[in-house]
N, C-alpha and C. Protein backbone atom coordinates (compact mmCIF):
# COMPACT_ATOMS: atom_id res chain seq x y z
N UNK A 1 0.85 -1.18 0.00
CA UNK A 1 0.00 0.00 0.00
C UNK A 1 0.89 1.23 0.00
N UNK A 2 0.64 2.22 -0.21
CA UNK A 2 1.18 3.24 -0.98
C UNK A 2 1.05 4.67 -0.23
N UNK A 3 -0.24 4.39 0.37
CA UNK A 3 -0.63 5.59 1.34
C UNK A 3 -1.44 6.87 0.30
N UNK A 4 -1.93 6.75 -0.66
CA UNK A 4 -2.90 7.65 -1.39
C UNK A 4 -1.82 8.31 -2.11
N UNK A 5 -0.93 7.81 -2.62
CA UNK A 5 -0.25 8.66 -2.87
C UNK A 5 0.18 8.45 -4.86
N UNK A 6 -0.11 7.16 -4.96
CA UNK A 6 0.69 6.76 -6.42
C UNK A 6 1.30 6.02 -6.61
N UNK A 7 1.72 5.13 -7.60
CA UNK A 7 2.81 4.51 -8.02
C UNK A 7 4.03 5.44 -8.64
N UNK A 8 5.27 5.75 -8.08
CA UNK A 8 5.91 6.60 -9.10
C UNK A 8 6.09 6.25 -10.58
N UNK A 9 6.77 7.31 -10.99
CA UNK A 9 6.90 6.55 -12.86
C UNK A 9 8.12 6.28 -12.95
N UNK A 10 9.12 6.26 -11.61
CA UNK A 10 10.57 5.91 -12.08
C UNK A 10 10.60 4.69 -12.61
N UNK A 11 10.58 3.53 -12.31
CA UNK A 11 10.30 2.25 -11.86
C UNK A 11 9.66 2.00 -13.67
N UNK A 12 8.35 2.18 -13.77
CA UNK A 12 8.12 2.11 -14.74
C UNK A 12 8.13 2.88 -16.67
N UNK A 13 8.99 3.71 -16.54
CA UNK A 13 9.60 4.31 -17.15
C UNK A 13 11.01 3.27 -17.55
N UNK A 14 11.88 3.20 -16.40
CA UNK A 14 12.76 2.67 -16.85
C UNK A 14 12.78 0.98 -17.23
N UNK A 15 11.57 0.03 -16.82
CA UNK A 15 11.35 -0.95 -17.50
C UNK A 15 10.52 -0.95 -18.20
N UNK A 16 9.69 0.49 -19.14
CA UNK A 16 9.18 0.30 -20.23
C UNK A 16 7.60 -0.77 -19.79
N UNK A 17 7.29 -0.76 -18.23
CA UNK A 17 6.21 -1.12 -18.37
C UNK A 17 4.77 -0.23 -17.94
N UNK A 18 4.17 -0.96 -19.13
CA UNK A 18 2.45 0.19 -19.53
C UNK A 18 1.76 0.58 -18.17
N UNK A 19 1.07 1.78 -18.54
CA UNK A 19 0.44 2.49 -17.23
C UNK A 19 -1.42 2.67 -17.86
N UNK A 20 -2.10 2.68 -17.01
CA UNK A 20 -3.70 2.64 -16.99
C UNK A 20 -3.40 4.50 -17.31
N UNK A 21 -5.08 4.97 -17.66
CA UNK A 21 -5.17 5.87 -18.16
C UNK A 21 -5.11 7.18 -16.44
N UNK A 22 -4.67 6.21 -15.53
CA UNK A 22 -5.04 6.86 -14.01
C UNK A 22 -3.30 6.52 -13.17
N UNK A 23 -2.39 6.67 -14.57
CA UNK A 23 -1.30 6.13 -14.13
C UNK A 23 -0.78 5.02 -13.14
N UNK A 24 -2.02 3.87 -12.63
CA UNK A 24 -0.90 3.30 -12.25
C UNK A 24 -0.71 1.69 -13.21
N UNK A 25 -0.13 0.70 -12.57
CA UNK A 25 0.11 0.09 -13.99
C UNK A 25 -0.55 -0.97 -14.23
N UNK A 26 -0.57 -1.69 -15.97
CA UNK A 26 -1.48 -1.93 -16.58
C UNK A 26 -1.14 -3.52 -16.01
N UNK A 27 -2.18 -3.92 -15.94
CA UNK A 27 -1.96 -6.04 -15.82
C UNK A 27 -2.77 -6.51 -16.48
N UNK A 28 -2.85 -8.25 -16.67
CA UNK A 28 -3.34 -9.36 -16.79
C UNK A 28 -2.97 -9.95 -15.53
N UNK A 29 -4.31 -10.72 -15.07
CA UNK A 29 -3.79 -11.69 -13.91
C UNK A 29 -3.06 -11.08 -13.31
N UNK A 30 -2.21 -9.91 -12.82
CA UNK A 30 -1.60 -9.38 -12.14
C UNK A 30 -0.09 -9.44 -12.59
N UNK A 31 -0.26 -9.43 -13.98
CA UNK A 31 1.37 -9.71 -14.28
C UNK A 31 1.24 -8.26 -15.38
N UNK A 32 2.53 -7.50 -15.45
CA UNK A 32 3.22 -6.26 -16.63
C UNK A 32 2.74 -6.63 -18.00
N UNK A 33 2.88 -5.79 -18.52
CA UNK A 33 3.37 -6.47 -19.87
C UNK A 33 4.42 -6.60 -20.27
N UNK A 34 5.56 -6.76 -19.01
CA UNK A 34 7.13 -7.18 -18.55
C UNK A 34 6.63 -8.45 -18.46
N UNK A 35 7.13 -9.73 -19.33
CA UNK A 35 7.50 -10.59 -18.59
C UNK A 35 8.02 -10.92 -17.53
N UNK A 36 7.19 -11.41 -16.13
CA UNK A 36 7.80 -11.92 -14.91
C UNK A 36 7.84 -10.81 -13.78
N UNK A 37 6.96 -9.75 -14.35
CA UNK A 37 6.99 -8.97 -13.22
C UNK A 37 5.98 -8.30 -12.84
N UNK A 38 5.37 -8.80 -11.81
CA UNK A 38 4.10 -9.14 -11.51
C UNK A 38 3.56 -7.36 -10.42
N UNK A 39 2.25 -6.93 -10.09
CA UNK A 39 2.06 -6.15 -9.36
C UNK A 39 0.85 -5.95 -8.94
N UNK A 40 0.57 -5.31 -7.66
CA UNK A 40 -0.65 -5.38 -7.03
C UNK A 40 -1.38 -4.14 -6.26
N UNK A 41 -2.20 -4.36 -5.17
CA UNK A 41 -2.26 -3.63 -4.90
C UNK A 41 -2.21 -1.97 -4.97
N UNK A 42 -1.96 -0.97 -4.90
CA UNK A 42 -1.84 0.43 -4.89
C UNK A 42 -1.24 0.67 -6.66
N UNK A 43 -0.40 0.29 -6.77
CA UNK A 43 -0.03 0.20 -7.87
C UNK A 43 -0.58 -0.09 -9.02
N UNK A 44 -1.58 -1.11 -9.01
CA UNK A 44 -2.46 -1.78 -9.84
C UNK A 44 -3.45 -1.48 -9.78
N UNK A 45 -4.48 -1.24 -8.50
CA UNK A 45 -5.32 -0.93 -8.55
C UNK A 45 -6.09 0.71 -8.36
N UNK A 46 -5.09 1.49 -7.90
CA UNK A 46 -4.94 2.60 -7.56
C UNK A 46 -4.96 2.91 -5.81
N UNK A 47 -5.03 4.23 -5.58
CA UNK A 47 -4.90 4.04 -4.25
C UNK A 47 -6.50 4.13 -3.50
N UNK A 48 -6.43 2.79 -2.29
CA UNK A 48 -6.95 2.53 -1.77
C UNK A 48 -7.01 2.04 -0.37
N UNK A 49 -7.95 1.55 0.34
CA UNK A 49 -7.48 1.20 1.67
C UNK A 49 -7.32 0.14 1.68
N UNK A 50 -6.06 -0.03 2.98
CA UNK A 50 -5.33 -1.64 3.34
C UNK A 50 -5.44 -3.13 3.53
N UNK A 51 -7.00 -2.91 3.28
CA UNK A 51 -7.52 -4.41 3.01
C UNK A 51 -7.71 -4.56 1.39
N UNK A 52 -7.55 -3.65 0.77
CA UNK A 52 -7.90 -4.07 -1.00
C UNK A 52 -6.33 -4.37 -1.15
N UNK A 53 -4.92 -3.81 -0.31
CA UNK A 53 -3.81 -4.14 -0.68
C UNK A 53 -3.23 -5.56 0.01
N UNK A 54 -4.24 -6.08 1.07
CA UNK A 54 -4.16 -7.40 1.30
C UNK A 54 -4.62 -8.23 0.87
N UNK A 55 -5.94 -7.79 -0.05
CA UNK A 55 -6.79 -8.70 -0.76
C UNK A 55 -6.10 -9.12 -2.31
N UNK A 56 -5.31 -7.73 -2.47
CA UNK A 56 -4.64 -7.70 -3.69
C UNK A 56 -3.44 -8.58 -3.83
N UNK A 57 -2.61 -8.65 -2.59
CA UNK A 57 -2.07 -9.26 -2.64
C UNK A 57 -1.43 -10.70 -2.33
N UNK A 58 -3.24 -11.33 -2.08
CA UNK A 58 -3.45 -12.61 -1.89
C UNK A 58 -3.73 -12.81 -3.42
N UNK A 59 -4.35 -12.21 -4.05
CA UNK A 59 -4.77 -12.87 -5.39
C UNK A 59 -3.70 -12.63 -6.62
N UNK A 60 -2.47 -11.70 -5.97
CA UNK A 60 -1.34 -11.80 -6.80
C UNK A 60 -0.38 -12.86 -6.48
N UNK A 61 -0.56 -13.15 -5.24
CA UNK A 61 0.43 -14.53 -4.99
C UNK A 61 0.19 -15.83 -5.49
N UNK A 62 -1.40 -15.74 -5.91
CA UNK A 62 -2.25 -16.94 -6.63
C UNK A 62 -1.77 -16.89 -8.17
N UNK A 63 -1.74 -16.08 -8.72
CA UNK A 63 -1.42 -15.54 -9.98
C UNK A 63 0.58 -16.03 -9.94
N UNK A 64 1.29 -15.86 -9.22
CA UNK A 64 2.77 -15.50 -9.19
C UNK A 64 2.58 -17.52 -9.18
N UNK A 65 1.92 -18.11 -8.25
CA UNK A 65 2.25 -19.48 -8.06
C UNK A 65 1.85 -20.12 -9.40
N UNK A 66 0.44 -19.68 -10.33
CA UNK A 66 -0.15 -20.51 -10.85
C UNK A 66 0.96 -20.27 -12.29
N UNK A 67 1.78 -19.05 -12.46
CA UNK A 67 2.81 -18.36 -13.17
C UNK A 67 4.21 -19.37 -13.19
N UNK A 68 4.10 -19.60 -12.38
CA UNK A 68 5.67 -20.38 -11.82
C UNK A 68 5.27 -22.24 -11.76
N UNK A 69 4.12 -22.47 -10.91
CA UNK A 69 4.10 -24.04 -11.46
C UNK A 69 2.91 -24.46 -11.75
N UNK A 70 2.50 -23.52 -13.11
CA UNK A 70 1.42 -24.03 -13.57
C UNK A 70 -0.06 -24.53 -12.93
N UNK A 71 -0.39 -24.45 -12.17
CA UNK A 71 -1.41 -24.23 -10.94
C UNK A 71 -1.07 -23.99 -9.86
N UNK A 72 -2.41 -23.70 -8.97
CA UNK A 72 -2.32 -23.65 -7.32
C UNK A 72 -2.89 -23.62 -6.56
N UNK A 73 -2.27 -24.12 -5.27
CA UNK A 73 -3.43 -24.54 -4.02
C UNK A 73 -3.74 -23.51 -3.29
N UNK A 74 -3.63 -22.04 -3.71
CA UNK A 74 -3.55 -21.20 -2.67
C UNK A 74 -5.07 -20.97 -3.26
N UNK A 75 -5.92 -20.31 -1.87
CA UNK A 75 -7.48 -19.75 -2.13
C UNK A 75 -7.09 -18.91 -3.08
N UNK A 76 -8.43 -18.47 -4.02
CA UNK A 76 -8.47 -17.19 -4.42
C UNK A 76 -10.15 -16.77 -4.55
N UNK A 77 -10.47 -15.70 -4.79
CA UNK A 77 -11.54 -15.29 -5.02
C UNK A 77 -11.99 -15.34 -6.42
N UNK A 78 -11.38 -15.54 -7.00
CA UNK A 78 -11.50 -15.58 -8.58
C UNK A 78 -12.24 -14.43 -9.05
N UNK A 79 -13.31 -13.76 -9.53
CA UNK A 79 -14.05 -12.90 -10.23
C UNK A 79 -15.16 -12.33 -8.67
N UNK A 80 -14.82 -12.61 -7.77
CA UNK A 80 -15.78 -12.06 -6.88
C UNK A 80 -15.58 -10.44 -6.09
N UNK A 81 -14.40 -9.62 -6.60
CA UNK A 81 -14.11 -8.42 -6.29
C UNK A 81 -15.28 -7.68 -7.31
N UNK A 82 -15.07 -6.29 -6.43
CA UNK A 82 -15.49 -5.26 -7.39
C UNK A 82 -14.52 -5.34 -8.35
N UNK A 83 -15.37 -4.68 -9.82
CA UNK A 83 -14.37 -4.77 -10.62
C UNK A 83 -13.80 -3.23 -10.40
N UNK A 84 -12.20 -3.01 -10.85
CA UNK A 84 -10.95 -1.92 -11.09
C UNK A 84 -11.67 -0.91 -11.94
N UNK A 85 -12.11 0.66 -11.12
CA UNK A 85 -12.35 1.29 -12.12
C UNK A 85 -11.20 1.85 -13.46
């Protein structure tokens, strides 16, 4: 979590990865359009309070496992969030 504040653009500037029209950055499943580099929470979803960046980042660790060995046993919510304005 980020504290209302933003994702900076250093970070993504210098790996050339895409930003939402509300600057922060763009995903699938919680992954860049960097191969292998995954993001959540504040960053992804914009800024919000500390349970959407815990929620966020339970369902990015689901995403990072199912990324790395092809499924996974971790819970997820699948499609049951609000959707990202």
């Amino acid at each position: 979590a980020l504290g209302f504040t933003g994702p900076e653009s250093t970070l993504a500037d210098q790996l050339g990865i895409q930003l939402d029209n509300r600057s922060n950055y763009q995903t699938k499943n919680y992954q860049t359009n960097i191969l292998n580099i995954f993001t959540a929470g504040d960053m992804r979803r914009g800024q919000s309070l500390i349970v959407w960046a815990i929620s966020e980042g339970r369902e990015a660790a689901y995403q990072v496992d199912t990324f790395l060995m092809g499924k996974s046993n971790l819970p997820t919510k699948g499609t049951g969030d609000l959707p990202i304005q």
